[in-house]
PDB file of N, CA and C in Angstrom:
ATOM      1  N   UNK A   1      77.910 166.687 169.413  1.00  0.00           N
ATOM      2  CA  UNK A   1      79.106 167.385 169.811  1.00  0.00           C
ATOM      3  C   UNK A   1      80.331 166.513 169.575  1.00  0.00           C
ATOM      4  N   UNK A   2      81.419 166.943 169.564  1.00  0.00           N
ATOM      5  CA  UNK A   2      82.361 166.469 169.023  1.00  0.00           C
ATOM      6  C   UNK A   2      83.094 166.066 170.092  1.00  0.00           C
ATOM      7  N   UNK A   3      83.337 164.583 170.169  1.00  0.00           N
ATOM      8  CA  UNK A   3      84.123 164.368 171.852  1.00  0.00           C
ATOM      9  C   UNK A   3      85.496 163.534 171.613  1.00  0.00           C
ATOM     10  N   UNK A   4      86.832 164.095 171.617  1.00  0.00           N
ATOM     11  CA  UNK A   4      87.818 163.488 171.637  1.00  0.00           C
ATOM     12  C   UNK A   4      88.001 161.762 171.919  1.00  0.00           C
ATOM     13  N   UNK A   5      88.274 161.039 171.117  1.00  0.00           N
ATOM     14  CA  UNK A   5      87.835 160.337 171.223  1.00  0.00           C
ATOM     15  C   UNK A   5      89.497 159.011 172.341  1.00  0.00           C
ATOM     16  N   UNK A   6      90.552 159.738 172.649  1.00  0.00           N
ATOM     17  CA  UNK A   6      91.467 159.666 173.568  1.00  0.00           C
ATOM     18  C   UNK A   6      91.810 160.748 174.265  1.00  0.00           C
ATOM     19  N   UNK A   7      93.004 160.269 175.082  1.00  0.00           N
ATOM     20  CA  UNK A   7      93.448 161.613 175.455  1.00  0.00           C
ATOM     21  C   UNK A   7      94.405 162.139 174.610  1.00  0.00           C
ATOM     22  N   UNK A   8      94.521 163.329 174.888  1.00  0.00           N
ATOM     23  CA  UNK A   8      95.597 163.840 174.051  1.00  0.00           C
ATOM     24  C   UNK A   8      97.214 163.745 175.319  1.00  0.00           C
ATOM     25  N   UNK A   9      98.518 163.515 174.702  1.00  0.00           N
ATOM     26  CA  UNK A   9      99.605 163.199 175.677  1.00  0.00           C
ATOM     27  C   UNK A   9      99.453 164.844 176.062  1.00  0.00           C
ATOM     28  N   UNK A  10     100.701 165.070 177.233  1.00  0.00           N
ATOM     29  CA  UNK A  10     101.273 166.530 176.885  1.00  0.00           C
ATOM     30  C   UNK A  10     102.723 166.614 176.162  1.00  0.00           C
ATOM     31  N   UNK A  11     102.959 165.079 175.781  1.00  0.00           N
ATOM     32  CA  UNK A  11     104.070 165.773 174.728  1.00  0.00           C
ATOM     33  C   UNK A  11     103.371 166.034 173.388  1.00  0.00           C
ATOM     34  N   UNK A  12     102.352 165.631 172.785  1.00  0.00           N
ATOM     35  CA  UNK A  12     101.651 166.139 171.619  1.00  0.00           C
ATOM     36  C   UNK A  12     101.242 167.423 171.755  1.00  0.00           C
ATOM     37  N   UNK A  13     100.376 167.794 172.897  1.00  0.00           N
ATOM     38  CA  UNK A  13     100.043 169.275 173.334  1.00  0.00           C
ATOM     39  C   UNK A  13     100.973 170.121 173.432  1.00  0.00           C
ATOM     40  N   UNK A  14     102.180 169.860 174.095  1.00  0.00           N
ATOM     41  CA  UNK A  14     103.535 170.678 174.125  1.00  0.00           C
ATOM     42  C   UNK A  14     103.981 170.943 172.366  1.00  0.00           C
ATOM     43  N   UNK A  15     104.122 169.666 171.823  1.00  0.00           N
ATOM     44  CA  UNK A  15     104.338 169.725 170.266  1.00  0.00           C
ATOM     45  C   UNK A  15     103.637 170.791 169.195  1.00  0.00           C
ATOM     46  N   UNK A  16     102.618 171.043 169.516  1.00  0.00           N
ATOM     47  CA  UNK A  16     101.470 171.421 168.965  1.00  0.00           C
ATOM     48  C   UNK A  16     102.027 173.585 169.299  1.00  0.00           C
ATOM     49  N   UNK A  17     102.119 173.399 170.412  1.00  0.00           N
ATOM     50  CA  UNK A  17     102.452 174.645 171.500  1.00  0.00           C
ATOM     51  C   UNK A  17     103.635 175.468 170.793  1.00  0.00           C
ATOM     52  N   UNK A  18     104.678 174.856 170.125  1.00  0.00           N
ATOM     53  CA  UNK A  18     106.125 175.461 170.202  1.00  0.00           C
ATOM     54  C   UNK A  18     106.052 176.625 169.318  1.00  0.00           C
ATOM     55  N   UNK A  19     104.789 176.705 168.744  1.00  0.00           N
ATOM     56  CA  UNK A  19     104.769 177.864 167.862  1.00  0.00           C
ATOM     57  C   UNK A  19     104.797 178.959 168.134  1.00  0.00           C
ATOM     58  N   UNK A  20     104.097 179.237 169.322  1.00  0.00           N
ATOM     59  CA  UNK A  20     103.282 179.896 170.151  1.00  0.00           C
ATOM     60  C   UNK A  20     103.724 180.618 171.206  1.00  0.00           C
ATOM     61  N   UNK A  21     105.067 181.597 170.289  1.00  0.00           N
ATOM     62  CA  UNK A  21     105.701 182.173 171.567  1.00  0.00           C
ATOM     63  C   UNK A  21     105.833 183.450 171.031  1.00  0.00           C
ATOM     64  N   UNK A  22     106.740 184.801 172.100  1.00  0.00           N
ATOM     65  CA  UNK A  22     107.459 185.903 171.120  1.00  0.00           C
ATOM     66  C   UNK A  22     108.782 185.736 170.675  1.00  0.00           C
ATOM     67  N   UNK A  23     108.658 186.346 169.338  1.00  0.00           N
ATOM     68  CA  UNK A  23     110.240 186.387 168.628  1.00  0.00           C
ATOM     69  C   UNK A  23     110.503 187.660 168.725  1.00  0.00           C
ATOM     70  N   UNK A  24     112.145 187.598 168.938  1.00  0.00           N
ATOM     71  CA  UNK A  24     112.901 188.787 169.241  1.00  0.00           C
ATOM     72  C   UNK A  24     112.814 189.433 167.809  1.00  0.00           C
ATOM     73  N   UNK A  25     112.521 190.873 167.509  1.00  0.00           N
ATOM     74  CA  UNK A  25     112.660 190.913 166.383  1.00  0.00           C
ATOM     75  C   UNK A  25     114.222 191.458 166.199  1.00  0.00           C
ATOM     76  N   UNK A  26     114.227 191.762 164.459  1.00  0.00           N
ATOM     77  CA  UNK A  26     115.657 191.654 163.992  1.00  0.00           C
ATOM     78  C   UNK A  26     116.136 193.409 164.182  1.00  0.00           C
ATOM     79  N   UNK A  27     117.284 193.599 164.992  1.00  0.00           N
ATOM     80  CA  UNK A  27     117.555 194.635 164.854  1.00  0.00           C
ATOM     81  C   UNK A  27     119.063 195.363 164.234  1.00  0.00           C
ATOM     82  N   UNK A  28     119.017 196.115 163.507  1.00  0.00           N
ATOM     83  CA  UNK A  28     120.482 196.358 163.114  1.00  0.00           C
ATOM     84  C   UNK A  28     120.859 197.828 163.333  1.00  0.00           C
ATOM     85  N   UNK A  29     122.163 198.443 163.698  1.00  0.00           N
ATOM     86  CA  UNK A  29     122.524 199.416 163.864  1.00  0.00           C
ATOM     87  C   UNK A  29     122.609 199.903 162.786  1.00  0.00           C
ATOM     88  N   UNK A  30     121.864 201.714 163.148  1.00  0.00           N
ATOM     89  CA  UNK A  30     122.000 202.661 161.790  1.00  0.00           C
ATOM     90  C   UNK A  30     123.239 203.231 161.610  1.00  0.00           C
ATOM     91  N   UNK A  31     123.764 203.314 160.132  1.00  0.00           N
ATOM     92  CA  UNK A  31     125.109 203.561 159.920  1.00  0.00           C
ATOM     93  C   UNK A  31     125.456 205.616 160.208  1.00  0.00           C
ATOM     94  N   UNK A  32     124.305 205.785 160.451  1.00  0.00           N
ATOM     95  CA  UNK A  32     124.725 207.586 161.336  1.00  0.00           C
ATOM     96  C   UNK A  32     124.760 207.666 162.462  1.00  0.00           C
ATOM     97  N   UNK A  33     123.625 207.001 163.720  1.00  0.00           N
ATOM     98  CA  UNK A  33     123.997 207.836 164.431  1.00  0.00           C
ATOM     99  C   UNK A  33     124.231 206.348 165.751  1.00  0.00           C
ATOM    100  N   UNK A  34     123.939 205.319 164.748  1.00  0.00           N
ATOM    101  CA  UNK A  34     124.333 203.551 166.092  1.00  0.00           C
ATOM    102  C   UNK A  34     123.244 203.734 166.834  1.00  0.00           C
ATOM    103  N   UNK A  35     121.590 204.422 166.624  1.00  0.00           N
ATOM    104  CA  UNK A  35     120.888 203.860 167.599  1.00  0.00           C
ATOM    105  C   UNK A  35     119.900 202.205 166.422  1.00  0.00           C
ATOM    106  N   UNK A  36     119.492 201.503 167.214  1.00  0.00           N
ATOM    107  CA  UNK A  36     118.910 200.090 166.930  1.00  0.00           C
ATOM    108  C   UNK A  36     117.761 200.414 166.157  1.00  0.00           C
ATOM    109  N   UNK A  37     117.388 199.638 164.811  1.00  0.00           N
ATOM    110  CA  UNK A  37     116.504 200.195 164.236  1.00  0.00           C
ATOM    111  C   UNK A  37     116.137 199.145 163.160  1.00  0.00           C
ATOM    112  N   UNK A  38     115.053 198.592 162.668  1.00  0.00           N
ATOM    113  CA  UNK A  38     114.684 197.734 162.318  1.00  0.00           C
ATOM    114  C   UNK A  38     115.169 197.559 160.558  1.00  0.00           C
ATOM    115  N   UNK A  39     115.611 196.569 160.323  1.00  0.00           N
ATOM    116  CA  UNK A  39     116.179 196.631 158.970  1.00  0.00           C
ATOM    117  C   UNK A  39     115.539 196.710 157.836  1.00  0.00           C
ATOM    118  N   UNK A  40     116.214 197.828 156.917  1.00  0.00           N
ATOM    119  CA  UNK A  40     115.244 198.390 155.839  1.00  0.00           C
ATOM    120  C   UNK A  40     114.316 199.314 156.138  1.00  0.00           C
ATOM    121  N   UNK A  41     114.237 200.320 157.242  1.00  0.00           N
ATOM    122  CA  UNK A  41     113.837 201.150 157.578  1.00  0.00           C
ATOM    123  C   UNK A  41     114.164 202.396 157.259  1.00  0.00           C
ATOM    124  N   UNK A  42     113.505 203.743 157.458  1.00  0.00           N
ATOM    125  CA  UNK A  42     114.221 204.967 158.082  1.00  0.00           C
ATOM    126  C   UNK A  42     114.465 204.976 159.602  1.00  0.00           C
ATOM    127  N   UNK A  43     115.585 205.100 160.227  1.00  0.00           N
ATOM    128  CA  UNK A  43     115.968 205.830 161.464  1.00  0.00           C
ATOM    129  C   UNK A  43     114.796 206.563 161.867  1.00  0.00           C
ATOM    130  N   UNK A  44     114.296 206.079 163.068  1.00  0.00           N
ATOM    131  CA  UNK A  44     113.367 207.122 163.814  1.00  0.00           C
ATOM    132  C   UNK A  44     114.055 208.119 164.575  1.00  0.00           C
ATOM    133  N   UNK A  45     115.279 208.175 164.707  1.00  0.00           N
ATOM    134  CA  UNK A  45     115.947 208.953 166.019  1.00  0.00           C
ATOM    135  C   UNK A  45     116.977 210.207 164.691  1.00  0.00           C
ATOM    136  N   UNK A  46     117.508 209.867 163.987  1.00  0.00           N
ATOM    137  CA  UNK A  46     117.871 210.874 162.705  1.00  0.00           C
ATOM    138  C   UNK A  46     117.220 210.887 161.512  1.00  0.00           C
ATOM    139  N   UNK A  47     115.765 209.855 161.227  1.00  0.00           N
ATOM    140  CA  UNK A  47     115.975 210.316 159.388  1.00  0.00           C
ATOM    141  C   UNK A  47     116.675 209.908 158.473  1.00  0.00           C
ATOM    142  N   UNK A  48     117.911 208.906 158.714  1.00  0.00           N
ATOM    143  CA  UNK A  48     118.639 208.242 157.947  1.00  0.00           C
ATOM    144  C   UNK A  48     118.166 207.231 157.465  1.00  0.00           C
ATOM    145  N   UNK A  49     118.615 206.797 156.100  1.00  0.00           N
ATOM    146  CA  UNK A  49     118.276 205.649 155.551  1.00  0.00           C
ATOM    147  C   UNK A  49     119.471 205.104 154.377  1.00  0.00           C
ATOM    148  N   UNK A  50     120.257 204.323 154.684  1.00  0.00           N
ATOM    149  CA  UNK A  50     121.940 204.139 153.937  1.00  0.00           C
ATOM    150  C   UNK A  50     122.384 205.251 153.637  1.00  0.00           C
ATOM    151  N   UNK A  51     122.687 206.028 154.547  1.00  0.00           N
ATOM    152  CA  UNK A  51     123.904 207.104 154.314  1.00  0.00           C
ATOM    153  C   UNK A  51     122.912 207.963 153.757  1.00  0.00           C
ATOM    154  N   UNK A  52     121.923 208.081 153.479  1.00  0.00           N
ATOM    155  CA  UNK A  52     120.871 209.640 152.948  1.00  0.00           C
ATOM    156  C   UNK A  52     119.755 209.704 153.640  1.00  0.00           C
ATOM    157  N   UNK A  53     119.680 211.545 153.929  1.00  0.00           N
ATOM    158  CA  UNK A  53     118.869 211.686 155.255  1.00  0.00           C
ATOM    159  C   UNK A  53     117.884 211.760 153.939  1.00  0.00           C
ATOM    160  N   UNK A  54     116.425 211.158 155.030  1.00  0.00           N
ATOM    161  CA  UNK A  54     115.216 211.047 154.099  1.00  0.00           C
ATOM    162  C   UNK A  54     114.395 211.753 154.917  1.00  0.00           C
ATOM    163  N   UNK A  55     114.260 212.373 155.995  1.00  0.00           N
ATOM    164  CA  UNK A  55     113.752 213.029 156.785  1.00  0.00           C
ATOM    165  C   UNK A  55     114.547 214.222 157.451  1.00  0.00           C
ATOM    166  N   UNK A  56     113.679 215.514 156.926  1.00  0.00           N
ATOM    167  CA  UNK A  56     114.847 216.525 157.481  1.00  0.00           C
ATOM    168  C   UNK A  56     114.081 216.576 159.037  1.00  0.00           C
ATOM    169  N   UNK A  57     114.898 217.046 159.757  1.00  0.00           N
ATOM    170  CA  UNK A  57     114.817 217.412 161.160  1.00  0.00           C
ATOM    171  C   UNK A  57     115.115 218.675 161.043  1.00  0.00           C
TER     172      UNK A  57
END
């Protein structure tokens, strides 16, 4: 079995850690109707996608 052969610090463990979180993702307002919507998308709330509806409602 494989046995560490020190200890490990907790600033190495913390180091190791910083990856290991959630990221806010990126959001940008749609240019029809201003609700938040992920960039390079269609609008889930109108169907828009740069000024042309791509989804009729």
């Amino acid at each position: 079995m494989a046995v560490p052969k020190s200890r490990t610090s907790k600033k190495v463990t913390n180091q190791r850690r910083t990856h290991k979180k959630l990221h806010v993702p990126g959001l940008v307002e749609c240019s029809n109707c201003g609700e938040l919507t992920k960039p390079h998308h269609v609008c889930k709330s109108c169907g828009h996608y740069r000024e042309d509806e791509v989804i009729e409602k």
